[in-house]
Protein backbone atom coordinates (compact mmCIF):
# COMPACT_ATOMS: atom_id res chain seq x y z
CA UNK A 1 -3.14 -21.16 8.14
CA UNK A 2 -4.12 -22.32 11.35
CA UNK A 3 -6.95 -21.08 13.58
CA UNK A 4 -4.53 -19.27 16.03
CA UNK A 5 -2.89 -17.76 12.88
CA UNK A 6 -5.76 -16.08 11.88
CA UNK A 7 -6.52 -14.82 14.82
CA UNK A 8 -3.06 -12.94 14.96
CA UNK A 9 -2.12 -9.86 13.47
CA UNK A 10 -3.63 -6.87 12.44
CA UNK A 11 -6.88 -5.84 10.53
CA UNK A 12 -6.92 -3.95 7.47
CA UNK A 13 -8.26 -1.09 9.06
CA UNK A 14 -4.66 -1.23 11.70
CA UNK A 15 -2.86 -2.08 8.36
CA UNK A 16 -3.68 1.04 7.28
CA UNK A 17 -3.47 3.08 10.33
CA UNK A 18 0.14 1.96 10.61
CA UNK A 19 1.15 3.24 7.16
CA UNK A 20 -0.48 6.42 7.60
CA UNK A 21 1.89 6.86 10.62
CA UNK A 22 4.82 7.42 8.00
CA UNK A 23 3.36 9.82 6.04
CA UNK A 24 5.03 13.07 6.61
CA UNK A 25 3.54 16.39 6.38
CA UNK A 26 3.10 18.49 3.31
CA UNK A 27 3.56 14.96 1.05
CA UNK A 28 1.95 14.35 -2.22
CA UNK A 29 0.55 10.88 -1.93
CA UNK A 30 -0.82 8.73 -4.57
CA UNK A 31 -3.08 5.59 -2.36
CA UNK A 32 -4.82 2.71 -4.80
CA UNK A 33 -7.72 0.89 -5.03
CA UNK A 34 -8.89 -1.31 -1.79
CA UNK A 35 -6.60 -1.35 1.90
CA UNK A 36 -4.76 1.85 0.19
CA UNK A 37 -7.45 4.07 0.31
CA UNK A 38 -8.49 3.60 4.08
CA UNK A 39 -5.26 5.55 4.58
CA UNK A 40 -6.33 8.81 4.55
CA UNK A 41 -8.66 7.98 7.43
CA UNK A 42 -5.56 7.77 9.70
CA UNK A 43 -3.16 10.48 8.56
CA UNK A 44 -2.29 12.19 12.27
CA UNK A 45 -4.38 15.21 12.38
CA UNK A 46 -1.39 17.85 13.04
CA UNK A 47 -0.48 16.75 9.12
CA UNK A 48 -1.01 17.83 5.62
CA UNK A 49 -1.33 15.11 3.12
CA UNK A 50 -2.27 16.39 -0.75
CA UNK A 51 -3.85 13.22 -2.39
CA UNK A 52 -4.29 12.84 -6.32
CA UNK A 53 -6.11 10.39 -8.11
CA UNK A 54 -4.87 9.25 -11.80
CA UNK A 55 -8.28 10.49 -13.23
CA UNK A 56 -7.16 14.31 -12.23
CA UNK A 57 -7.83 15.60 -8.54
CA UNK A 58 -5.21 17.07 -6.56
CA UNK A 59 -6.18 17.72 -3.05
CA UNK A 60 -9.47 15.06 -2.67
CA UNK A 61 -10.96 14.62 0.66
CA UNK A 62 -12.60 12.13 2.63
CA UNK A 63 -15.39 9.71 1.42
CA UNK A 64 -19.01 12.04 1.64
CA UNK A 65 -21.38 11.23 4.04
CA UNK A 66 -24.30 8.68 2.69
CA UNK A 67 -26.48 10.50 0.30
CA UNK A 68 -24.17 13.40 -0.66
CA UNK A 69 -22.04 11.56 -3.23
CA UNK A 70 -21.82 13.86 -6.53
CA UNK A 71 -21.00 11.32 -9.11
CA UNK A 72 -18.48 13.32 -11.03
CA UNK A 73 -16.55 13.72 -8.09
CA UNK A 74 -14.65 10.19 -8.01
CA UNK A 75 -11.42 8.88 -7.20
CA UNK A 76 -9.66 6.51 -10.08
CA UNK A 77 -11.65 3.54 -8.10
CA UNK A 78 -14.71 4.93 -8.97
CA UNK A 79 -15.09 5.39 -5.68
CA UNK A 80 -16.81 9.06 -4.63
CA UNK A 81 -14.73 11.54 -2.94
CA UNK A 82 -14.98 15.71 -1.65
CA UNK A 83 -12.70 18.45 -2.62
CA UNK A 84 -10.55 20.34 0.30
CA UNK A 85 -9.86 23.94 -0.18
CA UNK A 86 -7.28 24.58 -3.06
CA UNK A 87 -8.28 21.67 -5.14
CA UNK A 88 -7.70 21.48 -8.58
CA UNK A 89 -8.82 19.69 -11.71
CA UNK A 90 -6.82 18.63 -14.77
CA UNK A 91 -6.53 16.71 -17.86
CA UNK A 92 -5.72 12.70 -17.32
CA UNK A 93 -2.40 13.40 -19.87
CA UNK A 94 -1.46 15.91 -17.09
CA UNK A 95 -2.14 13.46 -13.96
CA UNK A 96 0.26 11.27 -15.58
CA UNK A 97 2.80 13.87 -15.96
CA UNK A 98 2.81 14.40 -12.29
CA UNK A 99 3.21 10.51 -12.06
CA UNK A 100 5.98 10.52 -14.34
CA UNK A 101 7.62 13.56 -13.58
CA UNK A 102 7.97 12.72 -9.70
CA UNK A 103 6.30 15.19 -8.64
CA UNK A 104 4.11 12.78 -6.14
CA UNK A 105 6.21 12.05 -2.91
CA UNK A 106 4.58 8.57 -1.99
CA UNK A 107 2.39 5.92 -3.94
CA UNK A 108 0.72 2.96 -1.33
CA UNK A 109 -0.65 0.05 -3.34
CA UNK A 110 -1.55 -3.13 -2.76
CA UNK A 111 0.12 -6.21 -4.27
CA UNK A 112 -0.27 -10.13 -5.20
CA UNK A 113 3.57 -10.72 -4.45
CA UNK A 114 6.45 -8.73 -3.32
CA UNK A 115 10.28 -9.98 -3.56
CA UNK A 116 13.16 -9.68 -1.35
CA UNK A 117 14.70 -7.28 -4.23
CA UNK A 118 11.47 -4.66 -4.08
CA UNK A 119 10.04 -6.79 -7.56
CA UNK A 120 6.50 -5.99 -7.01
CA UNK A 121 3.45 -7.99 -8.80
CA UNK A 122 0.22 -6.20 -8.52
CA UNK A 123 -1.70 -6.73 -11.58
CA UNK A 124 -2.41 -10.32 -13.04
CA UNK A 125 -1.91 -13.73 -11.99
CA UNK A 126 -0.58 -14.42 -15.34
CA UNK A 127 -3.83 -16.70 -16.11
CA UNK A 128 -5.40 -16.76 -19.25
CA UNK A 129 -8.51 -14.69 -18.00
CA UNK A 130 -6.87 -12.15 -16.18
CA UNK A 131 -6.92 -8.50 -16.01
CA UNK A 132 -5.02 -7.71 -20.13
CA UNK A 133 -3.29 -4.95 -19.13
CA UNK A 134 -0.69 -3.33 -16.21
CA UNK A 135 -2.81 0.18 -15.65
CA UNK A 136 -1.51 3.15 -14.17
CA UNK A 137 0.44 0.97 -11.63
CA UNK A 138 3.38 0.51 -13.71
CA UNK A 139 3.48 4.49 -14.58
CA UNK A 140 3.31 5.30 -10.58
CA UNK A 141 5.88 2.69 -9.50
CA UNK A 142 8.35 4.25 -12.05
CA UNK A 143 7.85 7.58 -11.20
CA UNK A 144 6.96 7.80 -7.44
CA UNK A 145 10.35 7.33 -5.26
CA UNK A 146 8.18 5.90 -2.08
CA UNK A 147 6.34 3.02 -3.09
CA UNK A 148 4.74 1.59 -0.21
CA UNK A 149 2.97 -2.06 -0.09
CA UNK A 150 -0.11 -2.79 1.72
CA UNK A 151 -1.23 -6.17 1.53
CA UNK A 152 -2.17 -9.34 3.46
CA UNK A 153 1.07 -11.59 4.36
CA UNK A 154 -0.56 -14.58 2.95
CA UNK A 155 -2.89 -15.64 0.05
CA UNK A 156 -6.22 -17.02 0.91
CA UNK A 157 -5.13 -20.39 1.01
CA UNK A 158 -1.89 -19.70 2.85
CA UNK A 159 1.09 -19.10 0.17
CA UNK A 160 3.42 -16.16 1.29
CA UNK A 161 3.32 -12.90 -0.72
CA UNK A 162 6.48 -12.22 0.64
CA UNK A 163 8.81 -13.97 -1.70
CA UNK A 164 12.64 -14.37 -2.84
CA UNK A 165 11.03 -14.12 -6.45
CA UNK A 166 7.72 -12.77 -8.27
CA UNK A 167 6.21 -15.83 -10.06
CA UNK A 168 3.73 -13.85 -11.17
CA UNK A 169 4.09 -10.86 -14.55
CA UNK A 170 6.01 -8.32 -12.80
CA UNK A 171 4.69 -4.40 -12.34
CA UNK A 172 8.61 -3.21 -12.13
CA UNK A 173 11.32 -4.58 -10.75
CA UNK A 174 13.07 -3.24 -7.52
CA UNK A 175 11.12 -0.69 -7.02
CA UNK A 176 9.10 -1.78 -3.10
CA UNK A 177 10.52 0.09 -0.17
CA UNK A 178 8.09 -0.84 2.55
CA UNK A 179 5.45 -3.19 2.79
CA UNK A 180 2.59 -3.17 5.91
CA UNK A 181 1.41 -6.83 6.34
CA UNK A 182 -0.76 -8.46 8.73
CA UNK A 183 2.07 -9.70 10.54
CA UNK A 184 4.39 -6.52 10.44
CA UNK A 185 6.41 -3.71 9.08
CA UNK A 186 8.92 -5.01 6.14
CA UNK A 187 11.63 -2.76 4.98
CA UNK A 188 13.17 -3.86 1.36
CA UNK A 189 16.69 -3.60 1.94
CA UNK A 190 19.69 -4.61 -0.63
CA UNK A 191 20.27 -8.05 1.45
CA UNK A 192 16.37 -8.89 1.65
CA UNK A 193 13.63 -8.05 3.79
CA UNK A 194 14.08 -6.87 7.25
CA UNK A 195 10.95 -7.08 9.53
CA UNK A 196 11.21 -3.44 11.59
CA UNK A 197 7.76 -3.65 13.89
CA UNK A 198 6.05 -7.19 14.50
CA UNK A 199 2.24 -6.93 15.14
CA UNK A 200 0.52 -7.80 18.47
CA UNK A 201 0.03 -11.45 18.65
CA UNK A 202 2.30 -12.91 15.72
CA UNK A 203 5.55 -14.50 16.25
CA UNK A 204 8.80 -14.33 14.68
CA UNK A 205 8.77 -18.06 14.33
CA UNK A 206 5.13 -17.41 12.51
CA UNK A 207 6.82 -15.02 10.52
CA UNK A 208 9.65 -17.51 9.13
CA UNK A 209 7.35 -19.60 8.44
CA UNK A 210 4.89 -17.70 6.23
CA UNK A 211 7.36 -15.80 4.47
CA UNK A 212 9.02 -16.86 1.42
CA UNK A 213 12.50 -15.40 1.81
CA UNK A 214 14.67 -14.88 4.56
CA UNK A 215 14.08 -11.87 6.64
CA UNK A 216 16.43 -10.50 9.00
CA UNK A 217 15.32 -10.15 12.27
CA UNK A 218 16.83 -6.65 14.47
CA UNK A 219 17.81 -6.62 17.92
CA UNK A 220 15.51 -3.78 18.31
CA UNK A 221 12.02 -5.41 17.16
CA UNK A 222 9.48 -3.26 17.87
CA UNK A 223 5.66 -4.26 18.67
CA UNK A 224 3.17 -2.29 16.74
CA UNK A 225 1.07 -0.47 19.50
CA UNK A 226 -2.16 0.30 17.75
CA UNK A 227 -4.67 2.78 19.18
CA UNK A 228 -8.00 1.51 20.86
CA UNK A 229 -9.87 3.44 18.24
CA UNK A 230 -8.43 1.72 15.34
């Protein structure tokens, strides 16, 4: 990418602020490891969101303050959480039945590659040394009827995750509604990606270009207005 690409775009911290926005009150939300989890930082204050973790919490709360972390209160990341009033505990066999059972509204992960059929790849490269098994991805995909995508619109060294086809070992196939990039806000539509709200300072043209599929572009293009505070 080129220096004035870089620049462009949002942060992960405005990535997640704009997925939070379409959240809706009273939802059961499922958020993985990394981007994902700065979600619940942002949900708009005049709504509900229950959150459950794979390793059995329903109704988590925010990351404690420095010093207070209990370690037997973690998320699936490991990473420590605090309990809201009403939360419950339960076995990991019954975490998986909610999973399975759709009982959780909306999952938000992130991914390696995303196609313009909702494929999504978000667990090995497909390299010799990588990660032996899906996880609890594939179970939440399959059984979570939002799947949301957080993820950077390009790799590292500038290939699109956006793509007409996975190349990498697939988590489930068509299963990607939305995905929150950098750049914008990608519906997964049956003809393909459709870019609904293009972030401050990116292009369309930058867009086309960084994107491995063809993505139709609305009259009505929106331009993500992030908050000051994010």
């Amino acid at each position: 990418m080129s220096n004035a690409d870089t620049k462009a775009g949002l942060s992960r911290p405005q990535m997640a602020w704009r997925a939070a926005q379409d959240l809706v009150d009273g939802a059961f939300v499922n958020l993985g490891i990394g981007i994902p989890e700065m979600v619940a930082d942002f949900v708009p204050g005049d709504r509900q969101i229950i959150y459950h973790t794979e390793n059995g919490i329903l109704g988590f709360g925010p990351r404690p303050a420095e010093g207070e972390e209990d370690p037997d209160l973690i998320n699936a990341g490991k990473k420590p959480v605090t309990l809201l009033p009403g939360a419950s505990f339960f076995h990991h066999a019954d975490s998986f039945a909610m999973i399975r059972g759709g009982h959780i509204d909306y999952c938000i992960l992130g991914a390696m590659q995303v196609s313009a059929s909702g494929d999504l790849a978000n667990w090995s490269t497909g390299a010799p040394d990588a990660i032996p098994a899906v996880g609890g991805a594939m179970d939440l995909v399959a059984g979570v009827p939002n799947v949301f995508i957080i993820t950077d619109h390009v790799t590292r060294t500038g290939e699109p995750k956006l793509l007409e086809t996975c190349t990498y070992p697939l988590t489930a196939t068509g299963v990607v509604k939305r995905v929150f990039t950098d750049f914008g806000v990608f519906d997964v539509t049956a003809s393909g990606f459709v870019l609904k709200e293009i972030a401050p300072g990116v292009t369309v043209d930058m867009i086309v270009e960084k994107t491995g599929a063809a993505v139709e572009i609305p009259a009505d293009l929106k331009v993500i207005e992030v908050p000051d505070t994010v």
